[in-house]
PDB file of N, CA and C in Angstrom:
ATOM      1  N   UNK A   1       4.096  31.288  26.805  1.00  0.00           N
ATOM      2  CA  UNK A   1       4.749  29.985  26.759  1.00  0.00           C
ATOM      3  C   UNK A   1       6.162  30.164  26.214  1.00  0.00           C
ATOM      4  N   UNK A   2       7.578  29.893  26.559  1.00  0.00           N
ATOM      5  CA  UNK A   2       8.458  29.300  26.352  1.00  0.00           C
ATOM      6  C   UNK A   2       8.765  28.869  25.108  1.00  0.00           C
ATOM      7  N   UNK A   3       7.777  28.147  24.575  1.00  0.00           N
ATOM      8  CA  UNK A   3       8.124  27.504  23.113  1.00  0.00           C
ATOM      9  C   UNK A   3       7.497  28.560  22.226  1.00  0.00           C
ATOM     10  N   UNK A   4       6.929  30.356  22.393  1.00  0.00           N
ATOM     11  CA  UNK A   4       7.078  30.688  21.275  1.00  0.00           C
ATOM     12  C   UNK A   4       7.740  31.898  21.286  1.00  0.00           C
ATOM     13  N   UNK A   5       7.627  32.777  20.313  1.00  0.00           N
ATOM     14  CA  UNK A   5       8.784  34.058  19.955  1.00  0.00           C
ATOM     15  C   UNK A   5       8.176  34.823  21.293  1.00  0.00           C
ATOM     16  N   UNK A   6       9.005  35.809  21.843  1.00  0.00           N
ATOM     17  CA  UNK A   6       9.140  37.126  22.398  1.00  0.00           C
ATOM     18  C   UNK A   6      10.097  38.504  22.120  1.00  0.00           C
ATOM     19  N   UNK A   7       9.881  39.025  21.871  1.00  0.00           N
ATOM     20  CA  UNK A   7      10.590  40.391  21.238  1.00  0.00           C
ATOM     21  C   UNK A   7      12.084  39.839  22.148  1.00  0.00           C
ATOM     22  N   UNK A   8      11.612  39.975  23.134  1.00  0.00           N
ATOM     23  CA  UNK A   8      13.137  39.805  24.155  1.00  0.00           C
ATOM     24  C   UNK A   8      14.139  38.574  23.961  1.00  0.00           C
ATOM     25  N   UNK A   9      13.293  37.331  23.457  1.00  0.00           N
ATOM     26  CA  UNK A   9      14.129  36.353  23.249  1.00  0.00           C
ATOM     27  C   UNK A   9      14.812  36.258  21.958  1.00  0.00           C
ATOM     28  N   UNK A  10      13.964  37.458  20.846  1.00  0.00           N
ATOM     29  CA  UNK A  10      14.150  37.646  19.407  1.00  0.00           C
ATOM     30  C   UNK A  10      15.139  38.716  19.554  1.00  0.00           C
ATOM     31  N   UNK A  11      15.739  39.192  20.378  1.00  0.00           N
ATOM     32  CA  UNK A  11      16.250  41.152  20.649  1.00  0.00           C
ATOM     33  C   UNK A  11      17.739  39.987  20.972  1.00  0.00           C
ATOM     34  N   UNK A  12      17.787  39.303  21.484  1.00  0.00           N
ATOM     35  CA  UNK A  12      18.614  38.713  22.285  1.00  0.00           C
ATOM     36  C   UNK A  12      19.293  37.521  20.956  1.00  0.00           C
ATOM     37  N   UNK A  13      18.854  37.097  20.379  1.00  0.00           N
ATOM     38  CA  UNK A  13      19.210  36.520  19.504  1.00  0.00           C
ATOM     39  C   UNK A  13      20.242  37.285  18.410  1.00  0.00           C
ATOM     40  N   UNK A  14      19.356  38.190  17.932  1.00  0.00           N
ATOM     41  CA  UNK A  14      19.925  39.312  16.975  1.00  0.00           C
ATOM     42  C   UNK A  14      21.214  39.328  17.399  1.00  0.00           C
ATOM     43  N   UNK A  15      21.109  40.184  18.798  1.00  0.00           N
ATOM     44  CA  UNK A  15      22.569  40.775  19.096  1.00  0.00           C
ATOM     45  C   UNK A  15      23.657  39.941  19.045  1.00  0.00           C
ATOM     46  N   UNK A  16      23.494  38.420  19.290  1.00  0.00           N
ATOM     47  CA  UNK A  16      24.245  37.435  18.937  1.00  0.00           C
ATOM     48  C   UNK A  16      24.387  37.439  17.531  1.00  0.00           C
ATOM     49  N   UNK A  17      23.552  37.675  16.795  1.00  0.00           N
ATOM     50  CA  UNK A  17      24.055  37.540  15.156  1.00  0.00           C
ATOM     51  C   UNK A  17      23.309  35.739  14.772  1.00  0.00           C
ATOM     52  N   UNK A  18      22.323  35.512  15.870  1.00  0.00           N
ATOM     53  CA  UNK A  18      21.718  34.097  15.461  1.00  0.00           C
ATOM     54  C   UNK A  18      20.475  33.981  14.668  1.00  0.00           C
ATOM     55  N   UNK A  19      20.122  33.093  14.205  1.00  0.00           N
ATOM     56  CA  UNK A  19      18.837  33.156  13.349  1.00  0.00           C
ATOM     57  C   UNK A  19      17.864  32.181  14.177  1.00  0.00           C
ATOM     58  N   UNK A  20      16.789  32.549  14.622  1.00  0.00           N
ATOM     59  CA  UNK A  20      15.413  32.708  15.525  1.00  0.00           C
ATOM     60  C   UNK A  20      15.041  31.028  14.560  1.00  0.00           C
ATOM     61  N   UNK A  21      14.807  30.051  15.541  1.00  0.00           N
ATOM     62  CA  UNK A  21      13.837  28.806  15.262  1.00  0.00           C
ATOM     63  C   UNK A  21      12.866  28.313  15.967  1.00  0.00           C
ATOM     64  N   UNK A  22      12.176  29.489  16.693  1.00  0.00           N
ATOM     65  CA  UNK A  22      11.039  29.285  17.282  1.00  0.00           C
ATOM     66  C   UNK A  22       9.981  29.657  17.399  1.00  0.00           C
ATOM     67  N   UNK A  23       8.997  28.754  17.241  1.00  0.00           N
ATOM     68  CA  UNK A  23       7.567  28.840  16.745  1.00  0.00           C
ATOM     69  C   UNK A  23       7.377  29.971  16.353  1.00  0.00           C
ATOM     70  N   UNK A  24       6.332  30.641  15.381  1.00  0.00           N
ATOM     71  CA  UNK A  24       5.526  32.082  15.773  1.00  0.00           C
ATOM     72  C   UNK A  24       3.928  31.544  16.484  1.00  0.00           C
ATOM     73  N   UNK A  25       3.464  32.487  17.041  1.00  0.00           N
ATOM     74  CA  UNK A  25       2.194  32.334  17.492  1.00  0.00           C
ATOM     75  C   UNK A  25       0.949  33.179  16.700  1.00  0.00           C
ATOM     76  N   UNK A  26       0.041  32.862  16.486  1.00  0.00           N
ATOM     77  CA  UNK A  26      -1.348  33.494  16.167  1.00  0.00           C
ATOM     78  C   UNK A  26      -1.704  34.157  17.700  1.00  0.00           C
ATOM     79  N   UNK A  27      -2.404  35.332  17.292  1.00  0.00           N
ATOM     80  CA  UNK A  27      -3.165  36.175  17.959  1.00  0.00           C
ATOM     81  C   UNK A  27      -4.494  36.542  17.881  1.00  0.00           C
ATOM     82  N   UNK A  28      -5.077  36.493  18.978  1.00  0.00           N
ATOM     83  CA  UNK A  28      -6.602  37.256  18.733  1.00  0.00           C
ATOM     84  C   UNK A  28      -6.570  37.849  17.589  1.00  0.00           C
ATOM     85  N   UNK A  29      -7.716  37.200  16.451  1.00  0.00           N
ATOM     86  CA  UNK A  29      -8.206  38.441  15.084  1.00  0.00           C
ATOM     87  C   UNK A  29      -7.246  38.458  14.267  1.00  0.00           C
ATOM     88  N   UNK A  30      -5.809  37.740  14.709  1.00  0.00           N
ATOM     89  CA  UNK A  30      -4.950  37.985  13.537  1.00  0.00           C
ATOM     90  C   UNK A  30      -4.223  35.997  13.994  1.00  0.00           C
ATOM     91  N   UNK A  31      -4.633  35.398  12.591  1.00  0.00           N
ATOM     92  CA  UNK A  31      -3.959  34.202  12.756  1.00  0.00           C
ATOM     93  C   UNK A  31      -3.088  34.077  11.953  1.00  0.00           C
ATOM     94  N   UNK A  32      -1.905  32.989  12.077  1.00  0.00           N
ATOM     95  CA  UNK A  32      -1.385  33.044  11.248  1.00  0.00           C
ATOM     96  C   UNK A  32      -1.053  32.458   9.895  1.00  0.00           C
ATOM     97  N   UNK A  33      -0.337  33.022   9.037  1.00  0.00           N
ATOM     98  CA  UNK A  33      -0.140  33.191   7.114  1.00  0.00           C
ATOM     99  C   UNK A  33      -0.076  31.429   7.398  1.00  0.00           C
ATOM    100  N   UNK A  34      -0.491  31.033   6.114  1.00  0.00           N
ATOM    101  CA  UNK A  34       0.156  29.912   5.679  1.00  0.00           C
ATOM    102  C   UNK A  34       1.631  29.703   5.730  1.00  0.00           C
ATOM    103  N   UNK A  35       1.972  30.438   5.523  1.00  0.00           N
ATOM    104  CA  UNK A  35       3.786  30.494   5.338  1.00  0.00           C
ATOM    105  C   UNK A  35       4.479  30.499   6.558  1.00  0.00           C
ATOM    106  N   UNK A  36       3.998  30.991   7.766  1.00  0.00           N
ATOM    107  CA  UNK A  36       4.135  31.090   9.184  1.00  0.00           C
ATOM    108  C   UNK A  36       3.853  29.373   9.540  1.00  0.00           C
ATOM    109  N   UNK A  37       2.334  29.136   9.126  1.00  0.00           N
ATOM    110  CA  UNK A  37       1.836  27.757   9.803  1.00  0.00           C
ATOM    111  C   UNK A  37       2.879  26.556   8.863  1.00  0.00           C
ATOM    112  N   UNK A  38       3.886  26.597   7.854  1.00  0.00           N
ATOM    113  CA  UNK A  38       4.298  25.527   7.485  1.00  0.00           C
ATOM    114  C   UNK A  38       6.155  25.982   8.214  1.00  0.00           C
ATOM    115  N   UNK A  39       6.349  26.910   8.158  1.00  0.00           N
ATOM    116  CA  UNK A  39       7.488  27.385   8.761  1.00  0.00           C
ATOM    117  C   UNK A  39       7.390  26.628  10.214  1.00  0.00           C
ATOM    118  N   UNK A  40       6.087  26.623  10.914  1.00  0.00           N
ATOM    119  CA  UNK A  40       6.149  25.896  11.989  1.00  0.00           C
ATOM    120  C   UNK A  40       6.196  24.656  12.418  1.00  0.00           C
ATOM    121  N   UNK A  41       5.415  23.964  11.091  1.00  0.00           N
ATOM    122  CA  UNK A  41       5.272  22.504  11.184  1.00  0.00           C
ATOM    123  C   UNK A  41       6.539  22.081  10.870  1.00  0.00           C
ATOM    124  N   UNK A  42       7.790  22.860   9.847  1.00  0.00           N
ATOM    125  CA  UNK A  42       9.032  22.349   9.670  1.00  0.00           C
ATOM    126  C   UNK A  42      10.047  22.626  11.006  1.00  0.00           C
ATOM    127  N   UNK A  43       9.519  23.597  12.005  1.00  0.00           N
ATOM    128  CA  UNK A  43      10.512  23.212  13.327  1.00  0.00           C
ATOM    129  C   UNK A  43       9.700  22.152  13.934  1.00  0.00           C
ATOM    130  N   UNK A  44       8.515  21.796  13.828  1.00  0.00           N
ATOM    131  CA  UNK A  44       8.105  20.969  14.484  1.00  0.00           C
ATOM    132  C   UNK A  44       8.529  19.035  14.438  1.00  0.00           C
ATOM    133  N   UNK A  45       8.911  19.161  13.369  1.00  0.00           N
ATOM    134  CA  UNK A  45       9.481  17.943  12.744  1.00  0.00           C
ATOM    135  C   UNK A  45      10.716  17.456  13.637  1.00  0.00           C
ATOM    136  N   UNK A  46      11.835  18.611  14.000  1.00  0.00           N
ATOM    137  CA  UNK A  46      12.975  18.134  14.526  1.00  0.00           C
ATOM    138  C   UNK A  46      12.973  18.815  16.100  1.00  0.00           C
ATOM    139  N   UNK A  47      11.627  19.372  16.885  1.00  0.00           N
ATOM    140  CA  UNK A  47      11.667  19.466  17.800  1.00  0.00           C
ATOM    141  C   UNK A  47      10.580  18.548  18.684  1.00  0.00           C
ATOM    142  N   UNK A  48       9.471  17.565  18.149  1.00  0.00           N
ATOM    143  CA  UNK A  48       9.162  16.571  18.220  1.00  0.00           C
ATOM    144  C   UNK A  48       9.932  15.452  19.375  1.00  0.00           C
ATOM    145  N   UNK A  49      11.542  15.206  18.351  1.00  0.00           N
ATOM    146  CA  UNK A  49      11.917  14.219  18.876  1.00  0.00           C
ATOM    147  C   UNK A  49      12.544  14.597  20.025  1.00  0.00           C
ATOM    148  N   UNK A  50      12.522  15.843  20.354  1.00  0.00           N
ATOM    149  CA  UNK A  50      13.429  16.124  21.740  1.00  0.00           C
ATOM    150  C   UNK A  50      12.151  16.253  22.790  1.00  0.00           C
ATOM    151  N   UNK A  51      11.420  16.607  21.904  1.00  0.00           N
ATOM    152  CA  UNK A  51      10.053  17.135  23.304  1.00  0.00           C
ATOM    153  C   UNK A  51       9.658  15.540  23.936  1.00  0.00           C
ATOM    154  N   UNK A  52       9.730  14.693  22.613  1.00  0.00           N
ATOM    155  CA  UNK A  52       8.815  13.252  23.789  1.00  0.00           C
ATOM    156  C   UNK A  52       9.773  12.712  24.253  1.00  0.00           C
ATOM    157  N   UNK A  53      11.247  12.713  24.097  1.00  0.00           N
ATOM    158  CA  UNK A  53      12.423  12.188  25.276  1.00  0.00           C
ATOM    159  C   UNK A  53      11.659  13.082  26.654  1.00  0.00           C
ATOM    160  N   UNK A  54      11.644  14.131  26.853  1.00  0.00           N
ATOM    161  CA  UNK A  54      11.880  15.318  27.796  1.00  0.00           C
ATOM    162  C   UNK A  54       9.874  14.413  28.569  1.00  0.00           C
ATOM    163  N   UNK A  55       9.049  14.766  27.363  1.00  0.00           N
ATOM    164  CA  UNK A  55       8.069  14.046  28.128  1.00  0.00           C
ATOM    165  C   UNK A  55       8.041  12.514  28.430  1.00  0.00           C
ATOM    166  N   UNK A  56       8.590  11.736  28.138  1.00  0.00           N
ATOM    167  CA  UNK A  56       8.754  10.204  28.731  1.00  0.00           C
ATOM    168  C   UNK A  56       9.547  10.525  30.192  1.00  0.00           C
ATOM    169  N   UNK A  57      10.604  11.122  29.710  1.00  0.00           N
ATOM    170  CA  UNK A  57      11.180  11.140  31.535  1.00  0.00           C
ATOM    171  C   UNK A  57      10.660  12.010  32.405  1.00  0.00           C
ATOM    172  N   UNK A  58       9.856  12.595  32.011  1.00  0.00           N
ATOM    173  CA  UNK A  58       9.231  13.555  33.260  1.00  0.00           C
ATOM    174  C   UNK A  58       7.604  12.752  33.505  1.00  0.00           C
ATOM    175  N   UNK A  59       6.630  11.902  32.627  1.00  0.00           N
ATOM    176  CA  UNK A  59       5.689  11.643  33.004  1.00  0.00           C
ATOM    177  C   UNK A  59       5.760  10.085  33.238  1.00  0.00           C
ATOM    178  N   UNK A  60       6.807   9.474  32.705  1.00  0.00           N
ATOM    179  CA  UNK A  60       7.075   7.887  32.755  1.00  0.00           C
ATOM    180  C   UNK A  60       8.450   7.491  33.667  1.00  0.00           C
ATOM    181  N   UNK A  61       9.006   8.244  33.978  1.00  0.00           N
ATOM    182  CA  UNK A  61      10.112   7.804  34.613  1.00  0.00           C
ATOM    183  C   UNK A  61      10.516   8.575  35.872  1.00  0.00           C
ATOM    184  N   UNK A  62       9.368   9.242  36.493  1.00  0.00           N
ATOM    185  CA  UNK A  62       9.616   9.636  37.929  1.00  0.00           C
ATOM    186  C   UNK A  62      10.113  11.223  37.707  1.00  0.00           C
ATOM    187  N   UNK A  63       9.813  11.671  37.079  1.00  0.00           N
ATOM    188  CA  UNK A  63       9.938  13.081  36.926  1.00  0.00           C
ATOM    189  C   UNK A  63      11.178  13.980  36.125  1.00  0.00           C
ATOM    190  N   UNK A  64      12.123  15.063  36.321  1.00  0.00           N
ATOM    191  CA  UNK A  64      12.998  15.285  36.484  1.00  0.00           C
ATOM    192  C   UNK A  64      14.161  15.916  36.879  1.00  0.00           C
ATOM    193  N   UNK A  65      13.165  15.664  38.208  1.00  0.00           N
ATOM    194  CA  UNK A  65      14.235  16.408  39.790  1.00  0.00           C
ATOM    195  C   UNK A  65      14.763  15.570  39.958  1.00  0.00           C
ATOM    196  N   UNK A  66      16.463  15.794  40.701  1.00  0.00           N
ATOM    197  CA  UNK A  66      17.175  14.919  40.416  1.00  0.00           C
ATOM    198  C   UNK A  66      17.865  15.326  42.171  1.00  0.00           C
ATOM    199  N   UNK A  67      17.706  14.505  42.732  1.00  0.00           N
ATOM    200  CA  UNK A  67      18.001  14.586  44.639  1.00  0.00           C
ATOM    201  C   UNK A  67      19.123  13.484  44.275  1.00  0.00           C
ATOM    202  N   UNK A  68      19.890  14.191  44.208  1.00  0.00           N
ATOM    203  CA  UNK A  68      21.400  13.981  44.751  1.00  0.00           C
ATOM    204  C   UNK A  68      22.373  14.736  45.304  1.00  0.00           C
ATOM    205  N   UNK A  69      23.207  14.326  45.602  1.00  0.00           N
ATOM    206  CA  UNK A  69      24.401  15.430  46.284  1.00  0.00           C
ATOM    207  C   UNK A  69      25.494  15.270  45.463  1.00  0.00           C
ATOM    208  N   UNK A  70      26.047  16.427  44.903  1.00  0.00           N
ATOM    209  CA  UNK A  70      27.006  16.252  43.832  1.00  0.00           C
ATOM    210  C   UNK A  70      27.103  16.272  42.500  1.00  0.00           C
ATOM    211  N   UNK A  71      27.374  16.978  41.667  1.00  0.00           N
ATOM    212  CA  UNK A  71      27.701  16.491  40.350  1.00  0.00           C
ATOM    213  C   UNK A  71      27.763  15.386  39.312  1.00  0.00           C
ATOM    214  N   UNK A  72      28.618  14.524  40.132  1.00  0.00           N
ATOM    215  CA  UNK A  72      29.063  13.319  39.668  1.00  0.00           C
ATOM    216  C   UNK A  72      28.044  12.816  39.901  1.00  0.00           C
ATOM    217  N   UNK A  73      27.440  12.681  40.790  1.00  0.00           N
ATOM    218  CA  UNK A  73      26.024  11.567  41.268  1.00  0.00           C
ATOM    219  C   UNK A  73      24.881  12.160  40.508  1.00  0.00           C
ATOM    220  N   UNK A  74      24.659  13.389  40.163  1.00  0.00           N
ATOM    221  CA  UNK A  74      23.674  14.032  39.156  1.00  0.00           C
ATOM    222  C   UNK A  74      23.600  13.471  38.307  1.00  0.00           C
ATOM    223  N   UNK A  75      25.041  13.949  37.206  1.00  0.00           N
ATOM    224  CA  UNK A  75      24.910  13.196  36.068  1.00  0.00           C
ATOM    225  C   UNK A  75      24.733  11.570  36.007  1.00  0.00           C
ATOM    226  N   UNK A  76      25.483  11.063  36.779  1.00  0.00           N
ATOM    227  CA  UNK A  76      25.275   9.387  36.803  1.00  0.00           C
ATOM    228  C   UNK A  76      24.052   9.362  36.834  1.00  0.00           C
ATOM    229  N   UNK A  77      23.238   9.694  37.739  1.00  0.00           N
ATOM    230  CA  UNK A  77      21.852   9.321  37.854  1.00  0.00           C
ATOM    231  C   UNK A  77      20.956   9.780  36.272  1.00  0.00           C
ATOM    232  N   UNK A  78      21.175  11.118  35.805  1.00  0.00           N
ATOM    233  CA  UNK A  78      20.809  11.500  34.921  1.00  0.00           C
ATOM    234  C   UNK A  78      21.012  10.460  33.317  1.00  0.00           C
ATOM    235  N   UNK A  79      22.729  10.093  33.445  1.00  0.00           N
ATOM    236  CA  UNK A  79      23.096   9.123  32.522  1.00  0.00           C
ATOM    237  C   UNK A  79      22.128   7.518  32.315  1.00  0.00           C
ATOM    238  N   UNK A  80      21.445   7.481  33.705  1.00  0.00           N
ATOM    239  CA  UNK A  80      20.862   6.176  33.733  1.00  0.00           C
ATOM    240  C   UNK A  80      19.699   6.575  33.854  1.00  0.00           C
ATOM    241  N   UNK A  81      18.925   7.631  33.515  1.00  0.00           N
ATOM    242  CA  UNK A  81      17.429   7.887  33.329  1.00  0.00           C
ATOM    243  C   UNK A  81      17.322   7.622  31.216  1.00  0.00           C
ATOM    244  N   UNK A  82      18.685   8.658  30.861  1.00  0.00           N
ATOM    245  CA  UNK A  82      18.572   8.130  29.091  1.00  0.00           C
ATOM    246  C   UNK A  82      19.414   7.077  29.408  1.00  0.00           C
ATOM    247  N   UNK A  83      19.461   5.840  29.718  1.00  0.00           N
ATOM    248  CA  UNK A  83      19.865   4.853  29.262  1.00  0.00           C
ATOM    249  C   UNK A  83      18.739   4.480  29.096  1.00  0.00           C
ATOM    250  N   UNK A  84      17.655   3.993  30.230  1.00  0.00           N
ATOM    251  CA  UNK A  84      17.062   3.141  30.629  1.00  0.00           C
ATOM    252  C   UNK A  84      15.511   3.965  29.479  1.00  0.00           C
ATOM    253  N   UNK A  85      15.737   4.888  29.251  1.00  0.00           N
ATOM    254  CA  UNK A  85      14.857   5.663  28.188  1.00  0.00           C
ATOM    255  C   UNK A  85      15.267   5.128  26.590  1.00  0.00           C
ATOM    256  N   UNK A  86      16.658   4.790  26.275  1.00  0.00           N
ATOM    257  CA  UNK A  86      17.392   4.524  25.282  1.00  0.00           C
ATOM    258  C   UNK A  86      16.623   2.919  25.300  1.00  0.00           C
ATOM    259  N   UNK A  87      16.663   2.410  26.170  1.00  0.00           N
ATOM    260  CA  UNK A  87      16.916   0.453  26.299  1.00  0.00           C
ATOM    261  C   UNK A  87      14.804   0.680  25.716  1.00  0.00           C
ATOM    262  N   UNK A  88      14.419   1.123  25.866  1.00  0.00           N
ATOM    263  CA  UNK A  88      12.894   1.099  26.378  1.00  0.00           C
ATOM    264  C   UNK A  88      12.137   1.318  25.002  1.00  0.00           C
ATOM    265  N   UNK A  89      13.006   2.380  24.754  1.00  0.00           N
ATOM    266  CA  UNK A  89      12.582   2.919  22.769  1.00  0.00           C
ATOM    267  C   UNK A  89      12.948   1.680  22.147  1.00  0.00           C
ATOM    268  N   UNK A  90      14.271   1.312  22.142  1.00  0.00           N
ATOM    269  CA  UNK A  90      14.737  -0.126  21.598  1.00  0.00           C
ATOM    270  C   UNK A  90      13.217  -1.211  21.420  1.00  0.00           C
ATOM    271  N   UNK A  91      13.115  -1.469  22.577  1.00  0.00           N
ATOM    272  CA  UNK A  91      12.206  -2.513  22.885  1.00  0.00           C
ATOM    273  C   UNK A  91      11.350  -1.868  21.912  1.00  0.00           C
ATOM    274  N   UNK A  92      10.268  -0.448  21.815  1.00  0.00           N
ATOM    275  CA  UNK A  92       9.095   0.014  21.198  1.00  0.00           C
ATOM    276  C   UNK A  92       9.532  -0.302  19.599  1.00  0.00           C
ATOM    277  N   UNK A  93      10.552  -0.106  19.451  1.00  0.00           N
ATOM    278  CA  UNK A  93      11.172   0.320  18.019  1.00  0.00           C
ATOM    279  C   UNK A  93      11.171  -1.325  17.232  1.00  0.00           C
ATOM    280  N   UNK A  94      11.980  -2.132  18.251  1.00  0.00           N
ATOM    281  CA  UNK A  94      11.760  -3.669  17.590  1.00  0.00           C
ATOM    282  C   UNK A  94      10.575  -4.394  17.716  1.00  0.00           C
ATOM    283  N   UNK A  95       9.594  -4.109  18.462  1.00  0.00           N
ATOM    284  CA  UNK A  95       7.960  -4.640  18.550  1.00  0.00           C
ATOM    285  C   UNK A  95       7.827  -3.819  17.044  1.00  0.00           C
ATOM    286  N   UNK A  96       7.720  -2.805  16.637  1.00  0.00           N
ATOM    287  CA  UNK A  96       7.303  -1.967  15.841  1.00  0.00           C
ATOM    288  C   UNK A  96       7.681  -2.836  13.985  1.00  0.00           C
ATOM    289  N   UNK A  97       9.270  -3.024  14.399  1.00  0.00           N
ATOM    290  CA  UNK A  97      10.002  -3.467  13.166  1.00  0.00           C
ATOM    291  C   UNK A  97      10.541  -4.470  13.694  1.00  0.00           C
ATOM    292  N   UNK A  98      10.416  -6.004  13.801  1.00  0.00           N
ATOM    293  CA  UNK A  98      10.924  -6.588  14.391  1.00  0.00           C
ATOM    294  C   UNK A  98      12.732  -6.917  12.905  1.00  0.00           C
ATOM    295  N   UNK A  99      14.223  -6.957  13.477  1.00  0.00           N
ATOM    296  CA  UNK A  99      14.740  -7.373  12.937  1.00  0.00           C
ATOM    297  C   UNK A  99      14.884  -8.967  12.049  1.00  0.00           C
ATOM    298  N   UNK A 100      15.422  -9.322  11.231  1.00  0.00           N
ATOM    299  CA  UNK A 100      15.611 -10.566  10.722  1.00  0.00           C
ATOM    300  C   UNK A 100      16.387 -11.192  11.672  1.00  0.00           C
ATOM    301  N   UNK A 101      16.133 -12.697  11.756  1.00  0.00           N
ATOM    302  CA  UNK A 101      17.040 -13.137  13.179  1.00  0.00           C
ATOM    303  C   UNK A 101      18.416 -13.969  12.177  1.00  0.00           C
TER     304      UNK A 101
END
């Protein structure tokens, strides 16, 4: 999976001089430290909010292949998938907490 370490994606980092924020994984017979499993739950905190944008528009809003011709028409279209994702949270967020009128 993508969302956890690989030597190659960790080899590749290094040589940049970057510091690695992704998951570790448990293995057959060897799971992992406590210190591993809270290290994870603290990327999990601020990668959360990007994963359920990414899953609302791919399972609630028609996917996210984007059939257009052009650039400009990409992004536009793209710009009005997080709008209409932006307007929608709004709505969840004020059912949730409604403001003082």
């Amino acid at each position: 999976d993508a969302a956890y370490r690989s030597e190659e994606t960790e080899a590749k980092l290094r040589a940049r001089k970057l510091k690695s924020h992704i998951h570790r994984k448990g293995k057959r017979g060897k799971p992992l430290t406590d210190q591993a499993k809270g290290s994870n739950r603290t990327k999990s905190t601020v990668r959360v909010r990007v994963e359920h944008v990414f899953g609302a528009q791919t399972n609630d809003m028609g996917g996210t292949l984007v059939r257009s011709i052009g650039l400009v028409r990409a992004k536009a279209r793209i710009g009005m998938k997080n709008l209409a994702y932006n307007m929608r949270r709004l709505v969840q967020l004020r059912r949730i907490n409604p403001c003082p009128a």
